[in-house]
N, C-alpha and C. Protein backbone atom coordinates (compact mmCIF):
# COMPACT_ATOMS: atom_id res chain seq x y z
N UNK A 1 -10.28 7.13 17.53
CA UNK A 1 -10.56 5.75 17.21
C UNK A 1 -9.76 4.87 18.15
N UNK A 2 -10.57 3.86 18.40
CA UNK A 2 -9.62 3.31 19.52
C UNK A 2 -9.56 1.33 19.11
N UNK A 3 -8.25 1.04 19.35
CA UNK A 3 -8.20 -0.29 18.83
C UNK A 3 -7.87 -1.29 19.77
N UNK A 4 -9.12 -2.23 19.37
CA UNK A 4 -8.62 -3.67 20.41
C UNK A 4 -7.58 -4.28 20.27
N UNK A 5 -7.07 -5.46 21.18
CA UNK A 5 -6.21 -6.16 21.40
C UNK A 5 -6.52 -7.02 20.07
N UNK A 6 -7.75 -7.50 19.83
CA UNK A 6 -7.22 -8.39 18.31
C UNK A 6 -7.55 -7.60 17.26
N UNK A 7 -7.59 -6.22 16.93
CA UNK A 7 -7.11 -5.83 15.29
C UNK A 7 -5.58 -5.73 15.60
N UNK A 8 -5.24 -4.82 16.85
CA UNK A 8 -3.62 -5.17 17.42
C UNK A 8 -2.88 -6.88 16.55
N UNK A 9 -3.47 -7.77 17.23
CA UNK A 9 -2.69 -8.41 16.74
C UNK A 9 -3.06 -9.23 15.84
N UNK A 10 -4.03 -8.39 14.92
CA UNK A 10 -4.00 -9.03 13.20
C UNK A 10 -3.37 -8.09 12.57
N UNK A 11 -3.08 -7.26 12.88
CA UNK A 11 -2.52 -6.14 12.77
C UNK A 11 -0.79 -6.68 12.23
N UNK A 12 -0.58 -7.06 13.65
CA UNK A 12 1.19 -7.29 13.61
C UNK A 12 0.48 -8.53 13.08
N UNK A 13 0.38 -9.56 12.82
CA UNK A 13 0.32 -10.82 11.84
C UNK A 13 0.49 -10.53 10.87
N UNK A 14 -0.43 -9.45 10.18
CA UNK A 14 -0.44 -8.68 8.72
C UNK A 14 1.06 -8.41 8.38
N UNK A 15 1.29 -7.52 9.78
CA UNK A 15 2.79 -7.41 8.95
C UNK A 15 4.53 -8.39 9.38
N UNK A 16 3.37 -9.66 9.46
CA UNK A 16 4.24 -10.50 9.92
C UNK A 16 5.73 -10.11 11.01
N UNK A 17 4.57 -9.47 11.97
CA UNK A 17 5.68 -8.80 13.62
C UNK A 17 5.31 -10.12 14.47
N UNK A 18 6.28 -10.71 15.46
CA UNK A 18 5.90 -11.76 16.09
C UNK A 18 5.71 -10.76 17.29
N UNK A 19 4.59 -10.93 17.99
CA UNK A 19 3.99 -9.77 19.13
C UNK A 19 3.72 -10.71 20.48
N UNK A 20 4.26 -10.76 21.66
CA UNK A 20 3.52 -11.75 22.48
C UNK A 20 2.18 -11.83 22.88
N UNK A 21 1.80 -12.45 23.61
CA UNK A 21 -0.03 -11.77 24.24
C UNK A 21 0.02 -10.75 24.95
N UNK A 22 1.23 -11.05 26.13
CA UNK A 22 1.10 -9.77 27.07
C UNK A 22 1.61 -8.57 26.58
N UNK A 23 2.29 -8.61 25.31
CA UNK A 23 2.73 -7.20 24.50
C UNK A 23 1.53 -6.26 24.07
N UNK A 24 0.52 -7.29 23.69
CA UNK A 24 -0.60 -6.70 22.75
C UNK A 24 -1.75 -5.44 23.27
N UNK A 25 -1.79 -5.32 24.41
CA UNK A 25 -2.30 -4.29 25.22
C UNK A 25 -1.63 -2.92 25.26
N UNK A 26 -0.41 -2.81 25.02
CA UNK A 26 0.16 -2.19 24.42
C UNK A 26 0.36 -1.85 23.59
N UNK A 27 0.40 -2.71 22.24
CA UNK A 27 0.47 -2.61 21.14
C UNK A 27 -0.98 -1.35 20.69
N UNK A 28 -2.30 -1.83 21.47
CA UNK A 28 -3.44 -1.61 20.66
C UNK A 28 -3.57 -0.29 21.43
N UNK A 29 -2.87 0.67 22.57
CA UNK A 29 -2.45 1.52 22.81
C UNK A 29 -1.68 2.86 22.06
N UNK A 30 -0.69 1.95 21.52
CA UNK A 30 0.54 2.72 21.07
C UNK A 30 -0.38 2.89 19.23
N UNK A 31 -0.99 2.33 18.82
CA UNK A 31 -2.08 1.95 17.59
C UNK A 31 -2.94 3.38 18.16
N UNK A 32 -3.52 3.24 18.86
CA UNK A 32 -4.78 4.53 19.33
C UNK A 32 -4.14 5.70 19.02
N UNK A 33 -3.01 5.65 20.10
CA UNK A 33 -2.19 7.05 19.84
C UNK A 33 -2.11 7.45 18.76
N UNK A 34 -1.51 6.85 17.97
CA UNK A 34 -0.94 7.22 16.37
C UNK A 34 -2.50 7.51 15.48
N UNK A 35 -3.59 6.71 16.03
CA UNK A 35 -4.95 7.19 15.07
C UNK A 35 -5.36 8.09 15.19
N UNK A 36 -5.08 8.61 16.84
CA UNK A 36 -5.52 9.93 17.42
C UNK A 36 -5.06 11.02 16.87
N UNK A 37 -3.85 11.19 16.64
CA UNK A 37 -2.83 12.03 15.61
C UNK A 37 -3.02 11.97 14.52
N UNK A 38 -3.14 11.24 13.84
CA UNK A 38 -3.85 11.40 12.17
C UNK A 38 -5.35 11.89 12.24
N UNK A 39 -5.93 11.62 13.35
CA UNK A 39 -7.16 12.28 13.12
C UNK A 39 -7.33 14.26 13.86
N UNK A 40 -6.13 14.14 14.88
CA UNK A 40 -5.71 15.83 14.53
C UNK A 40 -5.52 16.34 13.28
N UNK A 41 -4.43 15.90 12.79
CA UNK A 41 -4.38 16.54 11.50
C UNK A 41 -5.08 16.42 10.72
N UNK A 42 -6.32 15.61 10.56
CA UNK A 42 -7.58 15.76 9.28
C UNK A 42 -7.95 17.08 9.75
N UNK A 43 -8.42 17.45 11.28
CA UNK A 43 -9.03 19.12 11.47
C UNK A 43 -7.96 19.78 11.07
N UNK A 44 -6.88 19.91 10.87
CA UNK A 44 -6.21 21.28 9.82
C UNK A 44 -6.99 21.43 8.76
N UNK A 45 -7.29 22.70 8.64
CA UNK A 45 -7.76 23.14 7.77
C UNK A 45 -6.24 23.73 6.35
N UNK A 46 -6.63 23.02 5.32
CA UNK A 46 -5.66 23.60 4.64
C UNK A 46 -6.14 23.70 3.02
N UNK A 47 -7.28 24.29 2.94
CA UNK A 47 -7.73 24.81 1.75
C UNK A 47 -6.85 25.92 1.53
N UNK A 48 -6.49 25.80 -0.07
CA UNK A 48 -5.71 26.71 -0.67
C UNK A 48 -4.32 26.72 -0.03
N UNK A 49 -3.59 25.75 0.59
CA UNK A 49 -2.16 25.13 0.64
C UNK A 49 -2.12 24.39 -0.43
N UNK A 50 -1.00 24.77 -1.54
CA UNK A 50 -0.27 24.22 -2.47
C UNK A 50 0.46 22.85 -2.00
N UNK A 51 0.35 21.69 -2.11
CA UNK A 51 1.14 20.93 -1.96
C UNK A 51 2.68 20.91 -2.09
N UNK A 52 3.61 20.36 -1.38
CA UNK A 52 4.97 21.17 -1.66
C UNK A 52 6.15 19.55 -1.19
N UNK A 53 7.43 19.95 -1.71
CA UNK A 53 7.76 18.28 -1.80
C UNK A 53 9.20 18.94 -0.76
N UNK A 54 8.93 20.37 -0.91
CA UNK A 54 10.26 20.51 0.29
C UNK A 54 9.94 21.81 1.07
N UNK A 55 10.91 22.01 2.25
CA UNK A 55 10.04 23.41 2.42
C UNK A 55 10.89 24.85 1.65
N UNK A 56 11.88 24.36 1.02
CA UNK A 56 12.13 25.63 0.02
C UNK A 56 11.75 25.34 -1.41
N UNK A 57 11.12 26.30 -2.21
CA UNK A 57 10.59 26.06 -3.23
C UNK A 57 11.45 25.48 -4.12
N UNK A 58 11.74 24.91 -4.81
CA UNK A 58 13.01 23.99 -5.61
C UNK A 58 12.12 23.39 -7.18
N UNK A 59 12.64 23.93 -7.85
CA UNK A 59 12.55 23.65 -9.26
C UNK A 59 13.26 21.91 -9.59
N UNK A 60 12.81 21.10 -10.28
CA UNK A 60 13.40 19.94 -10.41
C UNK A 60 14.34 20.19 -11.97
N UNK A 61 15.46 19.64 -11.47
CA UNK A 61 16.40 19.73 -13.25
C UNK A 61 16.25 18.91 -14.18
N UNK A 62 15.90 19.21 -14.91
CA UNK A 62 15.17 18.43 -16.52
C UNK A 62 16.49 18.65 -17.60
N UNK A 63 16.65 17.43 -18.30
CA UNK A 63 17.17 17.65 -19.37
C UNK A 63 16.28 17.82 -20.86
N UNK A 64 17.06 17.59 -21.75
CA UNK A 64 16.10 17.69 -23.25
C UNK A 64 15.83 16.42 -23.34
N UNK A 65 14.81 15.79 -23.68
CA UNK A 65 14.39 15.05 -24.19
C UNK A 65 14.26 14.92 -25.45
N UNK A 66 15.76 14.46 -26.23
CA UNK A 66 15.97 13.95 -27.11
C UNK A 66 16.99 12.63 -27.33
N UNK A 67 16.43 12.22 -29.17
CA UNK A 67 17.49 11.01 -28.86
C UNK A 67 19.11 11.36 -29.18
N UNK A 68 19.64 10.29 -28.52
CA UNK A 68 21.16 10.74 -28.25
C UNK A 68 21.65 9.63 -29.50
N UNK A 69 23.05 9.57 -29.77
CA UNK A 69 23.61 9.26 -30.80
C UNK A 69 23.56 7.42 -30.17
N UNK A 70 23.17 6.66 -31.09
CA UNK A 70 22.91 5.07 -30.99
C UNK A 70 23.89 4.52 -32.17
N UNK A 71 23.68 3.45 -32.37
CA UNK A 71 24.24 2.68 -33.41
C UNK A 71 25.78 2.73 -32.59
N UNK A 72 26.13 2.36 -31.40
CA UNK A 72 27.62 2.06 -31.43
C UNK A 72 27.90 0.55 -31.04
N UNK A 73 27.43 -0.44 -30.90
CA UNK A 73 27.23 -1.61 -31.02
C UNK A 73 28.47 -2.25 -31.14
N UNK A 74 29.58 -1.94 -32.42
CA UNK A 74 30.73 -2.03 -32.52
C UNK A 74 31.51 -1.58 -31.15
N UNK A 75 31.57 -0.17 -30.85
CA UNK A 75 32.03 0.10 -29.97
C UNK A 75 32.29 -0.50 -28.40
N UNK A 76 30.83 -0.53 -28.43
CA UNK A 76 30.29 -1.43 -27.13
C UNK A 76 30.56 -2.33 -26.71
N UNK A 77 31.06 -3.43 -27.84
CA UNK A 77 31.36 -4.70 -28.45
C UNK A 77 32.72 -5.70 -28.06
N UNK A 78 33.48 -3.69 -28.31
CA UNK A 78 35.25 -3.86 -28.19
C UNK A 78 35.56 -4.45 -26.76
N UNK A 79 34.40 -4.10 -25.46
CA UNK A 79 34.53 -4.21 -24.44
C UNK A 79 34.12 -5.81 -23.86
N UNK A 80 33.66 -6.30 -24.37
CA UNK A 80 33.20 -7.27 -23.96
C UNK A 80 34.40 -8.55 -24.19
N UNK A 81 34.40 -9.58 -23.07
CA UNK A 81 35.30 -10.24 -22.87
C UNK A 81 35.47 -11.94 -24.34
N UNK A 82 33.55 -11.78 -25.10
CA UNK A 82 33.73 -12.62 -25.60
C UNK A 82 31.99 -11.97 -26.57
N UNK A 83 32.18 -12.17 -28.02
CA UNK A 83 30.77 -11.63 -28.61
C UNK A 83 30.72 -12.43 -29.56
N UNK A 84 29.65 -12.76 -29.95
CA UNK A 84 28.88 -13.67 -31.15
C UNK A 84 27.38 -12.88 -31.54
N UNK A 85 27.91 -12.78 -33.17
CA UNK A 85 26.51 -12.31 -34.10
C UNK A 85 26.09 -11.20 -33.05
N UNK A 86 27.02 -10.19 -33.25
CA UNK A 86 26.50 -9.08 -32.63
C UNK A 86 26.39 -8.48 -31.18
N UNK A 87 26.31 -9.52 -30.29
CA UNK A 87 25.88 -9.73 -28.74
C UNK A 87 26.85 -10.22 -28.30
N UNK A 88 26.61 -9.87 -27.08
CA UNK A 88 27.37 -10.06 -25.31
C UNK A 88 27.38 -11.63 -25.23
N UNK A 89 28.59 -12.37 -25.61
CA UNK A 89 28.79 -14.10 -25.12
C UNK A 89 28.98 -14.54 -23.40
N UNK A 90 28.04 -15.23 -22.92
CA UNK A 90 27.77 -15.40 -21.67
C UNK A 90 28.33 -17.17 -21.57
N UNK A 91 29.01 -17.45 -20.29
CA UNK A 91 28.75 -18.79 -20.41
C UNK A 91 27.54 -19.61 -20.03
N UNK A 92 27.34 -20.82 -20.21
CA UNK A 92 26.14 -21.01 -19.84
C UNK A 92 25.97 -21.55 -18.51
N UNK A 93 25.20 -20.81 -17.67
CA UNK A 93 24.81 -21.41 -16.39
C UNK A 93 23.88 -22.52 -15.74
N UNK A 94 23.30 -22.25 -16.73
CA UNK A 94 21.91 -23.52 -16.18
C UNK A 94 22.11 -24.70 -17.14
N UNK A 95 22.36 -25.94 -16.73
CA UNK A 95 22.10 -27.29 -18.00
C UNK A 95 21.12 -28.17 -17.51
């Protein structure tokens, strides 16, 4: 696939790149290349490759999914520099 000078530079607009004019011939170059390469790798054939997130097989570590002990509120409480009716006292920022 090969790309002109203006998807090039709607291209970099899109991603808000400031590109000069005389850059952009280049740009829509260095764009080809990289399409050319993604379109190698569509011909790999890779039916029946498992998708894989590393190249050594690696189990992810899970904990239990359960609930853990709540209600310390008091506790929580002791820490705070200033509390009212239960909650965290903030000063006020916005008037």
């Amino acid at each position: 696939m090969s790309i002109d000078e203006t998807t090039a530079a709607r291209v970099a607009k899109l991603a808000r790149i400031k590109v000069e004019p005389e850059q952009l011939p280049g740009l829509a170059s260095e764009f080809s290349t990289i399409l050319g390469f993604i379109e190698q790798l569509n011909e790999v054939d890779v039916d029946g490759v498992e998708p894989m997130t590393s190249v050594t097989p690696q189990r992810l570590k899970r904990r239990a999914d359960v609930v853990t002990d709540g209600s310390q509120q008091d506790a929580v409480l002791t820490n705070a520099p200033e509390a009212r009716e239960g909650f965290f006292a903030v000063p006020k920022v916005v008037e």
